[in-house]
Protein backbone atom coordinates (compact mmCIF):
# COMPACT_ATOMS: atom_id res chain seq x y z
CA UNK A 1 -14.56 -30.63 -109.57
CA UNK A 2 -17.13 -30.71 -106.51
CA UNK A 3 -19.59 -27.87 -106.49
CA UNK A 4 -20.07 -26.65 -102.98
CA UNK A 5 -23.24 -27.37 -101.06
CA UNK A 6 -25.09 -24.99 -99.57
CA UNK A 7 -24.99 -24.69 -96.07
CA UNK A 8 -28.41 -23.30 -95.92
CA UNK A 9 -29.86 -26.08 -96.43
CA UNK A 10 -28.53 -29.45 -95.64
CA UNK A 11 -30.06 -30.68 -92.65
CA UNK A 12 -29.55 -33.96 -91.51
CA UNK A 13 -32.77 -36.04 -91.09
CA UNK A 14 -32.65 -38.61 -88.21
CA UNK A 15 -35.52 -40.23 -88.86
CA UNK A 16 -34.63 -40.90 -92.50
CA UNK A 17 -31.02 -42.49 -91.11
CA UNK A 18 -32.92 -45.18 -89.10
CA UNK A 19 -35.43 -45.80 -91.75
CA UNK A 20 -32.49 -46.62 -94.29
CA UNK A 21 -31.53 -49.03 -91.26
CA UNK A 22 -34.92 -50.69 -91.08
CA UNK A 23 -35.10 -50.94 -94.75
CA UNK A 24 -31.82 -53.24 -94.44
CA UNK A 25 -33.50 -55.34 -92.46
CA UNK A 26 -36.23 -55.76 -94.14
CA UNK A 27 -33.92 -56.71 -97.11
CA UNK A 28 -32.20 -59.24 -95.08
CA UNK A 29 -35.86 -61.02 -94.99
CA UNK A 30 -36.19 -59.45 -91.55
CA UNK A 31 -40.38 -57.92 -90.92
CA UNK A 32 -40.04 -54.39 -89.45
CA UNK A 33 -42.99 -52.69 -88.06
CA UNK A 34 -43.06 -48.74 -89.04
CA UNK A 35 -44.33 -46.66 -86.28
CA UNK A 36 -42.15 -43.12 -87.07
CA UNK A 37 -43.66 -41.57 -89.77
CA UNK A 38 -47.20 -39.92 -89.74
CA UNK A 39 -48.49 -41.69 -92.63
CA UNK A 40 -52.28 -43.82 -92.86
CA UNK A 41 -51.70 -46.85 -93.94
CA UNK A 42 -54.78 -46.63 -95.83
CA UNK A 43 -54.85 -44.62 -98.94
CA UNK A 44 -57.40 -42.11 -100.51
CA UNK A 45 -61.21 -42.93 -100.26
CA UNK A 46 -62.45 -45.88 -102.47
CA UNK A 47 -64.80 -43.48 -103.87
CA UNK A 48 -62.50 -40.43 -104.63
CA UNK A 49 -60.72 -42.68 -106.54
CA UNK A 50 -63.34 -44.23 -108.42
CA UNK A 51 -64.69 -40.26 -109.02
CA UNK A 52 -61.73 -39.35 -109.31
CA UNK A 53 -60.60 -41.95 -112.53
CA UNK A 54 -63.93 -41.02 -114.21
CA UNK A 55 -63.41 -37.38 -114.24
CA UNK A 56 -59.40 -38.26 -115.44
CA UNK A 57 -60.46 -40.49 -118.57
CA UNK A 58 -62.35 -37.25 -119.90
CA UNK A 59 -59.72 -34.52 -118.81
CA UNK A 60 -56.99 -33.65 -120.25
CA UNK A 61 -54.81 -33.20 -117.08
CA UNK A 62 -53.34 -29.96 -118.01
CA UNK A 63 -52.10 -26.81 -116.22
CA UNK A 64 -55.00 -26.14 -113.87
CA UNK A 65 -55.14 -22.42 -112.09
CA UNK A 66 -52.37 -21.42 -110.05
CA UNK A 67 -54.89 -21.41 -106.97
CA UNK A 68 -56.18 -24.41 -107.94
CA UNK A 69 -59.87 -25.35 -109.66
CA UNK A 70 -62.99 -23.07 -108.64
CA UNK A 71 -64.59 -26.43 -107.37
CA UNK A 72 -61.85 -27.37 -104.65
CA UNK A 73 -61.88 -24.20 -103.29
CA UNK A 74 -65.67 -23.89 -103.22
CA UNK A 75 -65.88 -27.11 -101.53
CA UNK A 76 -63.50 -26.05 -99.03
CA UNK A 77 -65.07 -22.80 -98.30
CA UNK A 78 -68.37 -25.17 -97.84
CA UNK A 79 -66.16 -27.23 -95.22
CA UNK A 80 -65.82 -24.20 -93.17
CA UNK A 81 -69.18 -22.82 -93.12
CA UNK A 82 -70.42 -26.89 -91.84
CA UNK A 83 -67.76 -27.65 -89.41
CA UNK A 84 -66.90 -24.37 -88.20
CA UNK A 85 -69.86 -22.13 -89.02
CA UNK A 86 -67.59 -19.96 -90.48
CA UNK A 87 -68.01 -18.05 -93.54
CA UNK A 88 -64.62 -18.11 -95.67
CA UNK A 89 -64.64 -16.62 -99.23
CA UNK A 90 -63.16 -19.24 -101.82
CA UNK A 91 -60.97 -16.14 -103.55
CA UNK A 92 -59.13 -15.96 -100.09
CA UNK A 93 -58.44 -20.86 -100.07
CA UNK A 94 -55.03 -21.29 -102.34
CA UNK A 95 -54.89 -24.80 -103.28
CA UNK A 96 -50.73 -26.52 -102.64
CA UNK A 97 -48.45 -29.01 -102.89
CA UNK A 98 -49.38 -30.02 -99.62
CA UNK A 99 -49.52 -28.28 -96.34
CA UNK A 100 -45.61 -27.88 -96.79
CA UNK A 101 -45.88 -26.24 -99.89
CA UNK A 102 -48.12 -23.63 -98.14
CA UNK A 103 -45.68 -23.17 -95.03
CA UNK A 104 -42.83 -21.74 -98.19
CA UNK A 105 -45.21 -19.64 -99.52
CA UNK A 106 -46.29 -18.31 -96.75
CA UNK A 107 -42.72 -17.60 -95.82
CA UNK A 108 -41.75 -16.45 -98.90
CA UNK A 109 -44.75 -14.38 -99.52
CA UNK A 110 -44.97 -12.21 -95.81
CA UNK A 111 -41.81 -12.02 -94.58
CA UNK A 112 -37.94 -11.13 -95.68
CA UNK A 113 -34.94 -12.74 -94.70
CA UNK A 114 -34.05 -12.95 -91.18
CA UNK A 115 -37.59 -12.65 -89.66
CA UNK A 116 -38.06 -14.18 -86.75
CA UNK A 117 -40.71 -16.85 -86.59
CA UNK A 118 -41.68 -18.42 -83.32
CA UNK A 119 -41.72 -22.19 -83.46
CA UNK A 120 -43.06 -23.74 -80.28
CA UNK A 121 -41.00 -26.73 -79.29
CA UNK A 122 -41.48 -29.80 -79.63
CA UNK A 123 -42.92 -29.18 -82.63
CA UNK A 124 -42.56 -31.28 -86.20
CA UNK A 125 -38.87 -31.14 -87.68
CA UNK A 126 -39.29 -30.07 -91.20
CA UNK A 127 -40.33 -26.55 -90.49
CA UNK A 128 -37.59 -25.61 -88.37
CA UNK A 129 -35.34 -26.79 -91.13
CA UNK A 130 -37.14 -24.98 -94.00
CA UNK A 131 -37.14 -22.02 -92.13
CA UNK A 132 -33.20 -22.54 -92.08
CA UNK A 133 -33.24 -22.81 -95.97
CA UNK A 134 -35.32 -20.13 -96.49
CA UNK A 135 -33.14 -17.84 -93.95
CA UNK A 136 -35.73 -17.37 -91.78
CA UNK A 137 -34.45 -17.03 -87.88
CA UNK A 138 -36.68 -19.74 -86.09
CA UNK A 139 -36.95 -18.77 -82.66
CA UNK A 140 -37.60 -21.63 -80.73
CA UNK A 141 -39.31 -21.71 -77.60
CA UNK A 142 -40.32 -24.44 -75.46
CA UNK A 143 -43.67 -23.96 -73.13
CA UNK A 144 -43.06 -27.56 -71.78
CA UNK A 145 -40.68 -26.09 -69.67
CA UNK A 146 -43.50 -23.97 -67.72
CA UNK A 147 -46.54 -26.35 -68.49
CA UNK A 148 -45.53 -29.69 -68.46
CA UNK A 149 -48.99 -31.25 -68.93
CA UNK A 150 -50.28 -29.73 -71.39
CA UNK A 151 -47.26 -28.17 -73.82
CA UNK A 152 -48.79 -25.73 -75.90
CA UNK A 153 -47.90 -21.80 -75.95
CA UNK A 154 -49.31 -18.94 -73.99
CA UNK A 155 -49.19 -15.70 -74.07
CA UNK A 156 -47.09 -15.57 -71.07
CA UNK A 157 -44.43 -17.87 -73.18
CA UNK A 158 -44.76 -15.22 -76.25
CA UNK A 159 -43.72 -12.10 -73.59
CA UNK A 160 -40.82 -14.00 -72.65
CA UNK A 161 -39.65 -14.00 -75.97
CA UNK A 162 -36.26 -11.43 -75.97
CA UNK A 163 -36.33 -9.85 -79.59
CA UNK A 164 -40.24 -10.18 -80.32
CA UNK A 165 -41.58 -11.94 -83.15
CA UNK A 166 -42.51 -11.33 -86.90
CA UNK A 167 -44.59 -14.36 -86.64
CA UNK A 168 -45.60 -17.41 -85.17
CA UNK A 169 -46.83 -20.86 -85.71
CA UNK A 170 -48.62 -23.19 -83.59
CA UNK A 171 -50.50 -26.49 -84.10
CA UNK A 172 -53.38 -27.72 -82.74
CA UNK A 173 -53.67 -30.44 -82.77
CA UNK A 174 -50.10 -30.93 -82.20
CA UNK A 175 -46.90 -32.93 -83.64
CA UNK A 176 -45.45 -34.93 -81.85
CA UNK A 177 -47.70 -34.71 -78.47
CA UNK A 178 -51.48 -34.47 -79.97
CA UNK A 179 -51.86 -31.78 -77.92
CA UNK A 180 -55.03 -29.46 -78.25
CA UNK A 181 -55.44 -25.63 -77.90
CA UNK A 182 -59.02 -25.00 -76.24
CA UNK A 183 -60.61 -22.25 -78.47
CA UNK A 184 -60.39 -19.59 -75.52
CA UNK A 185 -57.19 -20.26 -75.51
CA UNK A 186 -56.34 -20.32 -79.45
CA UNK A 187 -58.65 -17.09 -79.24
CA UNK A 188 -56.31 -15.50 -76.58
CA UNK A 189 -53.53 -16.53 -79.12
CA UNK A 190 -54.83 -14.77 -81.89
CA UNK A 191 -55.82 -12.23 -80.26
CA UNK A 192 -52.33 -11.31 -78.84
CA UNK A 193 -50.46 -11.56 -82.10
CA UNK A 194 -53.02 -8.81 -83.70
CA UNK A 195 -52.04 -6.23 -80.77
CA UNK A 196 -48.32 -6.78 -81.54
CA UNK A 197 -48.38 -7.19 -85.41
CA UNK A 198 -47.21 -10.88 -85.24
CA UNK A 199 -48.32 -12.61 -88.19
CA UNK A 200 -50.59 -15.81 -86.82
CA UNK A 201 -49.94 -19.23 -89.02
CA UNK A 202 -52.34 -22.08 -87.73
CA UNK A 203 -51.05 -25.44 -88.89
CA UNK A 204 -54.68 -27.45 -88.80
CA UNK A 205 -53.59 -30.30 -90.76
CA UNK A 206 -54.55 -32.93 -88.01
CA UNK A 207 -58.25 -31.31 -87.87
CA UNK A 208 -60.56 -34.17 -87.85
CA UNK A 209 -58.44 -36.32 -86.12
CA UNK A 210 -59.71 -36.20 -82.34
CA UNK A 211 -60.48 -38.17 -79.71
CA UNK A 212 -61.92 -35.66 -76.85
CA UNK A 213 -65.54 -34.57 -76.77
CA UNK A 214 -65.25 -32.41 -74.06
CA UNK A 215 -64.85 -29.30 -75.99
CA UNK A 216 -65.39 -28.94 -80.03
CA UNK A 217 -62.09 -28.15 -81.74
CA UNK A 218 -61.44 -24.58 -83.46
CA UNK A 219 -59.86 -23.04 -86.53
CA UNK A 220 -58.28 -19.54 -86.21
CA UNK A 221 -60.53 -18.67 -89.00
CA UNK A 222 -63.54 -18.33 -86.44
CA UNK A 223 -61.95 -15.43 -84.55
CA UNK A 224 -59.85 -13.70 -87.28
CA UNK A 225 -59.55 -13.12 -91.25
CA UNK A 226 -56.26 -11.71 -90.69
CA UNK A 227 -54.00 -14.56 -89.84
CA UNK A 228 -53.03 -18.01 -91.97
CA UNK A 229 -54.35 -21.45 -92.14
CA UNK A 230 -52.24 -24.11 -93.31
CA UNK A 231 -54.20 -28.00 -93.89
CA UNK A 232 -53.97 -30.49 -96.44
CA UNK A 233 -55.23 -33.88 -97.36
CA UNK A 234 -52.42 -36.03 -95.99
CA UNK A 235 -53.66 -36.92 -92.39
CA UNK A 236 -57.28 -37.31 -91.89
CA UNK A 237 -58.22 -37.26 -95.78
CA UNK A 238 -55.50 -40.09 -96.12
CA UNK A 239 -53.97 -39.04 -98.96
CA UNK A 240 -50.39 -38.36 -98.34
CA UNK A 241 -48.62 -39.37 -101.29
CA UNK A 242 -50.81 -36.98 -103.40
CA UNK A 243 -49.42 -34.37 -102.20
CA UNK A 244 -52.23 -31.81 -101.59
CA UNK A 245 -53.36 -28.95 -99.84
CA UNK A 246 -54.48 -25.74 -99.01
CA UNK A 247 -54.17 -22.36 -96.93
CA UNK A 248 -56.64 -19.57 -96.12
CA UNK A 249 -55.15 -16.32 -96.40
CA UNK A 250 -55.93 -13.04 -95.28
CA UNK A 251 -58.07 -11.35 -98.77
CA UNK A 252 -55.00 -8.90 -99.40
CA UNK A 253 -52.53 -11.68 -99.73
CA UNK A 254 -54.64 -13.69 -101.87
CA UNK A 255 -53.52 -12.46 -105.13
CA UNK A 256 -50.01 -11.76 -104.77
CA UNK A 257 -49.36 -15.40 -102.85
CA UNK A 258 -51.15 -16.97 -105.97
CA UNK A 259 -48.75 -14.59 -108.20
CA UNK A 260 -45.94 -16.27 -106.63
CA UNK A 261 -47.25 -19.58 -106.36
CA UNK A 262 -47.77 -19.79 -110.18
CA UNK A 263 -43.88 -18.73 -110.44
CA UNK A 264 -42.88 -21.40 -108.11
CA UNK A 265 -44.74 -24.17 -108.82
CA UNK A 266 -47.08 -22.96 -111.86
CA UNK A 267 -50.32 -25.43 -110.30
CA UNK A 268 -50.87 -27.86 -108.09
CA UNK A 269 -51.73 -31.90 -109.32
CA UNK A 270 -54.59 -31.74 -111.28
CA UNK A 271 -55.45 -35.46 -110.80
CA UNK A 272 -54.97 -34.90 -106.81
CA UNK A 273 -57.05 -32.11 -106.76
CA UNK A 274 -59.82 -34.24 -108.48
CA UNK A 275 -58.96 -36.92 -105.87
CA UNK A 276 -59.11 -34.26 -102.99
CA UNK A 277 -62.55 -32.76 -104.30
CA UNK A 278 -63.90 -36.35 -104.11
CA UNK A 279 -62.05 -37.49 -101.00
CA UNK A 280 -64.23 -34.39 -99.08
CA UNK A 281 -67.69 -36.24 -99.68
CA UNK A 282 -66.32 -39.61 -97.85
CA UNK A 283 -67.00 -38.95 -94.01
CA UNK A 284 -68.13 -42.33 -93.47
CA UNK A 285 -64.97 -44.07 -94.36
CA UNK A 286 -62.83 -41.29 -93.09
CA UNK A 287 -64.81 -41.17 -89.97
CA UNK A 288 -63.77 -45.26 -89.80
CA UNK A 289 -59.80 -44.20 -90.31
CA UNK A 290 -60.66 -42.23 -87.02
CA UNK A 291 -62.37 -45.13 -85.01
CA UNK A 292 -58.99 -47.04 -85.80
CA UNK A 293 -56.72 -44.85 -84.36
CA UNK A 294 -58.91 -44.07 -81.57
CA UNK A 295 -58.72 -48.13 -80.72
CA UNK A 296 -54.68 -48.03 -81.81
CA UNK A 297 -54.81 -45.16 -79.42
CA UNK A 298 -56.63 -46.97 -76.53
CA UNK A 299 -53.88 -50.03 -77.08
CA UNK A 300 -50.58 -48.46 -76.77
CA UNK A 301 -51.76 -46.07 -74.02
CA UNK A 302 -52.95 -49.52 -72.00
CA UNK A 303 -50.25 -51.38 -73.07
CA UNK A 304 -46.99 -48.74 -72.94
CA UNK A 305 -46.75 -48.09 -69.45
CA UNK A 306 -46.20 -52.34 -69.13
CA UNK A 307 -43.43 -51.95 -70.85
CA UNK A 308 -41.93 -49.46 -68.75
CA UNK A 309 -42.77 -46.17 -70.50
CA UNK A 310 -43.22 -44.16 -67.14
CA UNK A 311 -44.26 -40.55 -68.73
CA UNK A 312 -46.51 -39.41 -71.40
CA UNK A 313 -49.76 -37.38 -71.96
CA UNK A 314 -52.88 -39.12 -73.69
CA UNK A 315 -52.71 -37.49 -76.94
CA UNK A 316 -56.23 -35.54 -77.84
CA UNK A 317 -56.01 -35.28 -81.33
CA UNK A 318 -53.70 -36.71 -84.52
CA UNK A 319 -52.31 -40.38 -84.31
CA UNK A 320 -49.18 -39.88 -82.33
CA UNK A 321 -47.72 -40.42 -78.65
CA UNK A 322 -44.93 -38.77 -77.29
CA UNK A 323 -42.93 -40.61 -74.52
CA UNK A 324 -40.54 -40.15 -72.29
CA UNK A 325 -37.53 -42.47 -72.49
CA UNK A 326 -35.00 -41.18 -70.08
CA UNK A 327 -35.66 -43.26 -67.35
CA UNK A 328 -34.89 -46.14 -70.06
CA UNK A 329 -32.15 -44.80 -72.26
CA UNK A 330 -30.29 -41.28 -71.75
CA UNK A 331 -30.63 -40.62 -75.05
CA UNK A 332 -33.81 -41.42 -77.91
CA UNK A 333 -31.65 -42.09 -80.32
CA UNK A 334 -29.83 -44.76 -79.10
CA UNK A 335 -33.31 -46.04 -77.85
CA UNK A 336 -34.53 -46.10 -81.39
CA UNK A 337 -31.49 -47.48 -82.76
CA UNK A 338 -31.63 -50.55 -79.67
CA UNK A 339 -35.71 -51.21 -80.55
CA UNK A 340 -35.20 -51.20 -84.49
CA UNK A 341 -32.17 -54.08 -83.65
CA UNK A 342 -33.70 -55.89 -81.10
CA UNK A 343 -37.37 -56.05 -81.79
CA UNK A 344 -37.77 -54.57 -85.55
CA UNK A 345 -40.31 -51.78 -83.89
CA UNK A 346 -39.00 -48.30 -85.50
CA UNK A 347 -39.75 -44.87 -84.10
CA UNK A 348 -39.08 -41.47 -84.45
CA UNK A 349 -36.28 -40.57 -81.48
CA UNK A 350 -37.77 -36.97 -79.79
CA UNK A 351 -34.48 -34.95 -80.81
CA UNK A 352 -36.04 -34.57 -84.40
CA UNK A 353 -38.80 -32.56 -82.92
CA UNK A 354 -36.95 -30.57 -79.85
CA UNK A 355 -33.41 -29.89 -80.15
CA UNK A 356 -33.41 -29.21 -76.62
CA UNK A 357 -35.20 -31.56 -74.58
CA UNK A 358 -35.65 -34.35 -77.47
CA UNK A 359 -33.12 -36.58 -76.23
CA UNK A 360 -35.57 -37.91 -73.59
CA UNK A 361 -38.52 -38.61 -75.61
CA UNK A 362 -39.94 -40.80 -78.61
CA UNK A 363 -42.76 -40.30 -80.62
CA UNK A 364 -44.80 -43.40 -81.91
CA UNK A 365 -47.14 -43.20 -84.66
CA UNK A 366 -50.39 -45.12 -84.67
CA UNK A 367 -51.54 -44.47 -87.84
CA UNK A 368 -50.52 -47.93 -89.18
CA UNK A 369 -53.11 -50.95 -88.99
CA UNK A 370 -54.53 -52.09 -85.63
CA UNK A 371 -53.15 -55.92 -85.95
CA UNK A 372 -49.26 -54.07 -86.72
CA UNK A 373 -49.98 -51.91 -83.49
CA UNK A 374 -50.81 -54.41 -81.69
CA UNK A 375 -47.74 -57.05 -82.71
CA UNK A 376 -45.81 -53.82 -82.08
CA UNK A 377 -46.37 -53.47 -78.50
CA UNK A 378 -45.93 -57.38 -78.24
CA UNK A 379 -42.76 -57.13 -79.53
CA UNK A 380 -41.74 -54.18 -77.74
CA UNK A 381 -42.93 -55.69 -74.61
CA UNK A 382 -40.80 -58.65 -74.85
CA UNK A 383 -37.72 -56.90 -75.66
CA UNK A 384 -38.02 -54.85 -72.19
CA UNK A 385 -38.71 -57.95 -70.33
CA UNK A 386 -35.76 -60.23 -71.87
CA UNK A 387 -33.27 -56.72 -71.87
CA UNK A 388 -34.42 -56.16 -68.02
C-alpha cells in the first residue's frame, strides 16, 4: 500500500533539481562552481568556535529554555541598543531554529488558516511554499511591475491589493535583488500596516551585509514594538549549517509564541547557541566576510555585462545579483540548465523566486570565495563567446 502525500505540501524545488545535476558532474570527476545557494563559504568565527568548544567540554548539552539561554538573548538585546540605538527588552528576542523556524512560528502563532499574507515578489522561494503547507493564502504581489529600479513595496502597491491583508512581509535587504528599503520608507511601511491592522514581519537576516554608505540601514524595531523581526546567524554571522536564530516579538506574543515553540521544537541547539553567543563578539573577521563580497561584488558587476548580461541593478546589501536573461534565453531555466552543461557555473534560475516574471531572470550568489568568483565569470565568459 502507498500512503497518500499531502498535497499541502510538496513543492517542487528547482534549485535542488539542478544541484542533483551538478552533483553528477562533479561525480563524473567534472569541478562545478556553486553560485545558487546563499551560503558563506566560510564557516562560524575561529573564535566562537574555540569559545564555543570550551564552554561544550563543561556543559552538559541538555534541554536549554524554550526561548533560548538568558545570555543570547541579552546579547542580542545589546546588539540593538549599539547598532540601532534601540532599546529592545530580552523577554520580548525568542531564540530558533533559524530564521525559518521563526517565519512558522510566527505563522502559526498570529494567524489562522487562510490568512492572507502579502509576499512581495521576487522574493526568496521557501516562504511562499511554507505558507502553502501551513495553509496560509500568500498573496503575491509584484512592485517591479510599477518600480522597475528599485523593486521593493509601497504603500501604493499595498492599496492595490483586492482583498486586504492579514499581514505582510518584506526584506530589506532583499532576496534575490539586494535591494534596500530607505528607513523613511520602511517607516512609511510600518506605519501603514498599524492604521490597517496588518501584522508587519521584517525579514533582517541579511543586516550587516551592505555595501552603500549613503544612508545607514534600519530595523523595524526603531519605529515600532508592535510588528516582527525575523534574523538569524546564517548570512553575515556565517553560520548556516547551525541552524540558528532569532525574532523580536511584540511583548504580548512573547509568552504564548515561546509556549508553542517549546511544543514544536522543545529548544533550540544548545551548542549553536553557544556558537552564536560567541560568533556576536567577532566583528573583525565578520567585517572581513563583508570586504569579500564587496570585492566578489565589484567583479561580477564589472565583468557580467561582458558577457552579455544586459539588465540588472547593483545589489546594496546581501551577496546576490539578480539578472536578466531574456535577451539570452526565453526562459532561466533552460539558461541554468545550458551554463551548468557547458561551463560547470550553477545558478539559481529567477522562476524559484517570482512565479510570474522569473522566467527572465537569474540570481547569482557571491558568497563563495573570491578566486571561485572569479574562475566563474571566466568560465561563463567563454561559454558566451564560443556559443555566440
Amino acid at each position: 500500500m502507498k500512503w497518500p502525500i499531502s498535497r499541502r505540501g510538496s513543492s517542487t524545488s528547482i534549485v535542488e533539481q539542478l544541484a542533483a545535476k551538478a552533483r553528477l558532474k562533479q561525480a563524473r570527476g567534472e569541478k562545478v562552481i556553486y553560485m545558487q545557494v546563499g551560503q558563506p563559504s566560510t564557516g562560524a568565527p575561529a573564535e566562537a568556535i574555540a569559545k564555543a568548544t570550551q564552554a561544550i567540554q563543561t556543559w552538559p548539552l541538555g534541554y536549554t529554555p524554550a526561548a533560548g539561554i538568558p545570555e543570547l538573548r541579552q546579547r542580542i538585546a545589546r546588539h540593538y541598543q549599539e547598532n540601532y540605538n534601540t532599546i529592545v527588552d530580552a523577554n520580548r528576542i525568542i531564540i530558533t531554529l533559524g530564521s525559518s523556524n521563526a517565519l512558522i512560528l510566527t505563522m502559526l502563532g498570529c494567524f489562522d488558516a487562510n490568512a492572507r499574507i502579502g509576499l512581495p515578489l521576487p522574493f526568496y522561494s521557501g516562504y511562499r511554499h511554507a505558507l502553502k503547507a501551513l495553509n496560509i493564502n500568500c498573496v503575491t504581489f509584484n512592485p517591479l511591475d510599477n518600480h522597475p529600479l528599485q523593486p521593493m513595496p509601497t504603500v501604493d502597491d499595498l492599496e492595490a491589493i483586492p482583498g486586504g491583508l492579514d499581514g505582510l512581509i518584506v526584506a530589506s535587504p532583499a532576496n534575490p535583488t539586494g535591494a534596500i528599503l530607505k528607513p523613511q520608507e520602511l517607516k512609511i511601511l510600518v506605519d501603514y500596516c498599524h492604521r490597517k491592522n496588518i501584522l508587519f514581519i521584517s525579514d533582517e537576516i541579511y543586516h550587516g551585509i551592505v555595501y552603500q554608505q549613503d544612508f545607514p540601514l534600519a530595523s523595524a524595531l526603531q519605529f515600532s514594538d508592535e510588528m516582527i523581526v525575523l534574523n538569524g546567524f546564517s548570512k553575515y554571522y556565517s553560520m548556516s549549517g547551525w541552524r540558528i536564530g532569532w525574532m523580536v516579538v511584540p511583548k504580548h506574543l512573547a509568552e504564548p509564541l515561546t509556549d508553542l515553540a517549546h511544543n514544536l521544537f522543545l529548544s533550540p541547539s544548545a551548542p549553536a547557541q553557544q556558537v552564536a553567543l560567541a560568533a556576536m563578539d567577532c566583528e573583525a573577521e565578520l567585517t572581513q566576510h563583508v570586504q569579500r563580497y564587496a570585492r566578489n561584488r565589484e567583479i561580477l558587476l564589472n565583468e557580467l555585462p561582458q558577457a552579455g548580461f544586459d539588465h540588472f541593478m547593483p545589489p546594496d546589501g546581501a551577496f546576490y545579483i539578480y539578472c536578466r536573461v531574456k535577451n539570452l534565453r526565453h526562459d532561466s531555466m533552460q539558461f541554468c540548465s545550458e551554463m551548468l552543461e557547458n561551463c560547470g557555473v550553477l545558478a539559481s534560475p529567477g522562476s524559484d523566486y517570482d512565479p510570474h516574471h522569473g522566467h527572465h531572470y537569474v540570481r547569482f550568489s557571491y558568497a563563495g570565495a573570491t578566486d571561485q568568483i572569479e574562475e566563474a565569470v571566466h568560465r561563463i565568459k567563454a561559454w558566451r563567446y564560443v556559443s555566440h
